[in-house]
Protein backbone atom coordinates (compact mmCIF):
# COMPACT_ATOMS: atom_id res chain seq x y z
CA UNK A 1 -147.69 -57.12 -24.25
CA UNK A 2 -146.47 -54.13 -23.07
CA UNK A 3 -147.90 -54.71 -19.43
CA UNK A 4 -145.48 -58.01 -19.74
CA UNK A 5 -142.94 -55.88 -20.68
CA UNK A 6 -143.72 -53.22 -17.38
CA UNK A 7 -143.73 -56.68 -15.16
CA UNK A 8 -140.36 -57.99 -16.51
CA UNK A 9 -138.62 -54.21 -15.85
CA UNK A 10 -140.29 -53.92 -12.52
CA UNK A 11 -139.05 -57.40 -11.57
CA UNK A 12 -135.63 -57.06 -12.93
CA UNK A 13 -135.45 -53.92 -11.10
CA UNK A 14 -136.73 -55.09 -7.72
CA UNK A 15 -134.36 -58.18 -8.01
CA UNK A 16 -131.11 -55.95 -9.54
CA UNK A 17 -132.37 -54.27 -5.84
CA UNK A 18 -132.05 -56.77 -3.79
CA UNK A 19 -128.61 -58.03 -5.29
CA UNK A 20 -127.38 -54.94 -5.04
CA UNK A 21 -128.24 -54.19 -1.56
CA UNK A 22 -126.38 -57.94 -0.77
CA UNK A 23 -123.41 -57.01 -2.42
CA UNK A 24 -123.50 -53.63 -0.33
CA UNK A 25 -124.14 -55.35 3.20
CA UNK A 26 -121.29 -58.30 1.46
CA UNK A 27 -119.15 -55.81 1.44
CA UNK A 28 -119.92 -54.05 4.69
CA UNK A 29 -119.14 -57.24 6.39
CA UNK A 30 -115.85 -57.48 4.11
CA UNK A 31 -114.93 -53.59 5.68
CA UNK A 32 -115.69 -54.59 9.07
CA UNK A 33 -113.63 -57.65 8.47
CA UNK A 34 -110.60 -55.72 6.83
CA UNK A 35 -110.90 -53.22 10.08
CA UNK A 36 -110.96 -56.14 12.66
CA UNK A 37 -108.09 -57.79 10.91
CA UNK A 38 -106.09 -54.08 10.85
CA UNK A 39 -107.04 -54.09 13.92
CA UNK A 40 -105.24 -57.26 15.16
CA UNK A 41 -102.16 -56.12 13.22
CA UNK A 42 -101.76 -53.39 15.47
CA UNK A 43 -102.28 -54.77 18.43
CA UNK A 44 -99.71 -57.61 17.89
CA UNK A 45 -97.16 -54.62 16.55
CA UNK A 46 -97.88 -52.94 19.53
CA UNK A 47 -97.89 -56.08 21.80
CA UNK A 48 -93.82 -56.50 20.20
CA UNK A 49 -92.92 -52.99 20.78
CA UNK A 50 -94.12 -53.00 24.34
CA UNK A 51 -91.62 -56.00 24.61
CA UNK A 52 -88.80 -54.75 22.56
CA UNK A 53 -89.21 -52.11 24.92
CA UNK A 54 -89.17 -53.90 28.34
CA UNK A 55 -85.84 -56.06 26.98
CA UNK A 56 -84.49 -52.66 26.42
CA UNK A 57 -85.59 -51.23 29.92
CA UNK A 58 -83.79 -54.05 31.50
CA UNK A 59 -80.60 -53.99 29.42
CA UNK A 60 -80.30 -50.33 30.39
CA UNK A 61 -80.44 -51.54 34.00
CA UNK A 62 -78.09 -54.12 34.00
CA UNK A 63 -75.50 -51.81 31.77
CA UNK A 64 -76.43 -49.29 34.46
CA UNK A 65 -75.75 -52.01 37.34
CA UNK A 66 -72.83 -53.43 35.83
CA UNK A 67 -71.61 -49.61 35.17
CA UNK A 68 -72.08 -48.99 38.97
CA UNK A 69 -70.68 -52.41 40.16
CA UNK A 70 -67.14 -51.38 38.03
CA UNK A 71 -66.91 -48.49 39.77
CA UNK A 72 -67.05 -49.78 43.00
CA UNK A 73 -64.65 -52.13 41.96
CA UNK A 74 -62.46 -49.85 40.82
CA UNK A 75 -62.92 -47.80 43.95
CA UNK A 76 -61.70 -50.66 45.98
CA UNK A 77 -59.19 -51.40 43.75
CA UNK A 78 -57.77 -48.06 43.99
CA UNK A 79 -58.08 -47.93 48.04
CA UNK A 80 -56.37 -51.71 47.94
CA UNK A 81 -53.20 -50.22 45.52
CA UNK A 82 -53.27 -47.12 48.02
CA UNK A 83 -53.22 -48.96 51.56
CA UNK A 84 -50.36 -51.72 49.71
CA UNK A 85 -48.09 -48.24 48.61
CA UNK A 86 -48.34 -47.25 51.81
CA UNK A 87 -47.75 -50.21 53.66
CA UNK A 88 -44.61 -50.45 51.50
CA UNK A 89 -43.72 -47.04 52.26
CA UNK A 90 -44.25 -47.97 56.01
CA UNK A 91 -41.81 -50.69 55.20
CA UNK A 92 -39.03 -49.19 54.00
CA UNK A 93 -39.06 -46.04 56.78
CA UNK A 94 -38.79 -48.99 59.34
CA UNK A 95 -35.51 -50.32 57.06
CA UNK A 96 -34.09 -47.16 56.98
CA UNK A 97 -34.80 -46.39 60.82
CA UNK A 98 -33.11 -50.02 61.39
CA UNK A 99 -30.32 -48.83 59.24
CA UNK A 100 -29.52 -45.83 60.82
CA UNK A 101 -30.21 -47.75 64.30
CA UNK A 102 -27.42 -50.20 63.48
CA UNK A 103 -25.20 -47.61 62.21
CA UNK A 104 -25.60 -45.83 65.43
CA UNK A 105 -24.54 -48.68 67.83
CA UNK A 106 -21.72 -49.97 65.19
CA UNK A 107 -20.14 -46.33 65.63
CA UNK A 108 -20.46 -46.43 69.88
């Protein structure tokens, strides 16, 4: 009886081996899994931030363009307003030169 009893405790504690070691290589696989799918996470987080990124980039260089294209706008603006004031000015030397050119001749 007790060499039954030796046999039943050696098998139960070969099998409680054996489940035990499956549970421990289950469980492997379930870390490996967990890491792979961590892993994915961070590559699609990183994947968005490397676009958020580039749509940033190029708003920053069409603010930058835009920036640039105002000022030369302005610029020309500016020159335009200038050239007008001074063809006005232009204008009104001839008048007065006219003026005083008929005002001249009407006293001769």
């Amino acid at each position: 009886m007790n060499i039954k009893k030796s046999l039943i405790t050696i098998v139960s504690a070969i099998l409680m081996t054996a489940v035990m070691h499956a549970q421990e290589a289950s469980q492997g696989l379930t870390a490996e899994q967990q890491l792979a799918q961590r892993k994915a996470e961070l590559d699609a987080r990183e994947k968005a931030l490397n676009k958020r990124e580039q749509t940033l980039a190029e708003k920053e260089r069409a603010t930058a363009s835009s920036t640039r294209r105002s000022r030369e706008k302005a610029g020309a603006k500016a020159k335009q307003q200038q050239a007008k004031a001074q063809s006005e000015e232009e204008q009104a030397k001839a008048a007065a030169a006219e003026k005083n050119c008929t005002n001249h001749s009407g006293n001769v």
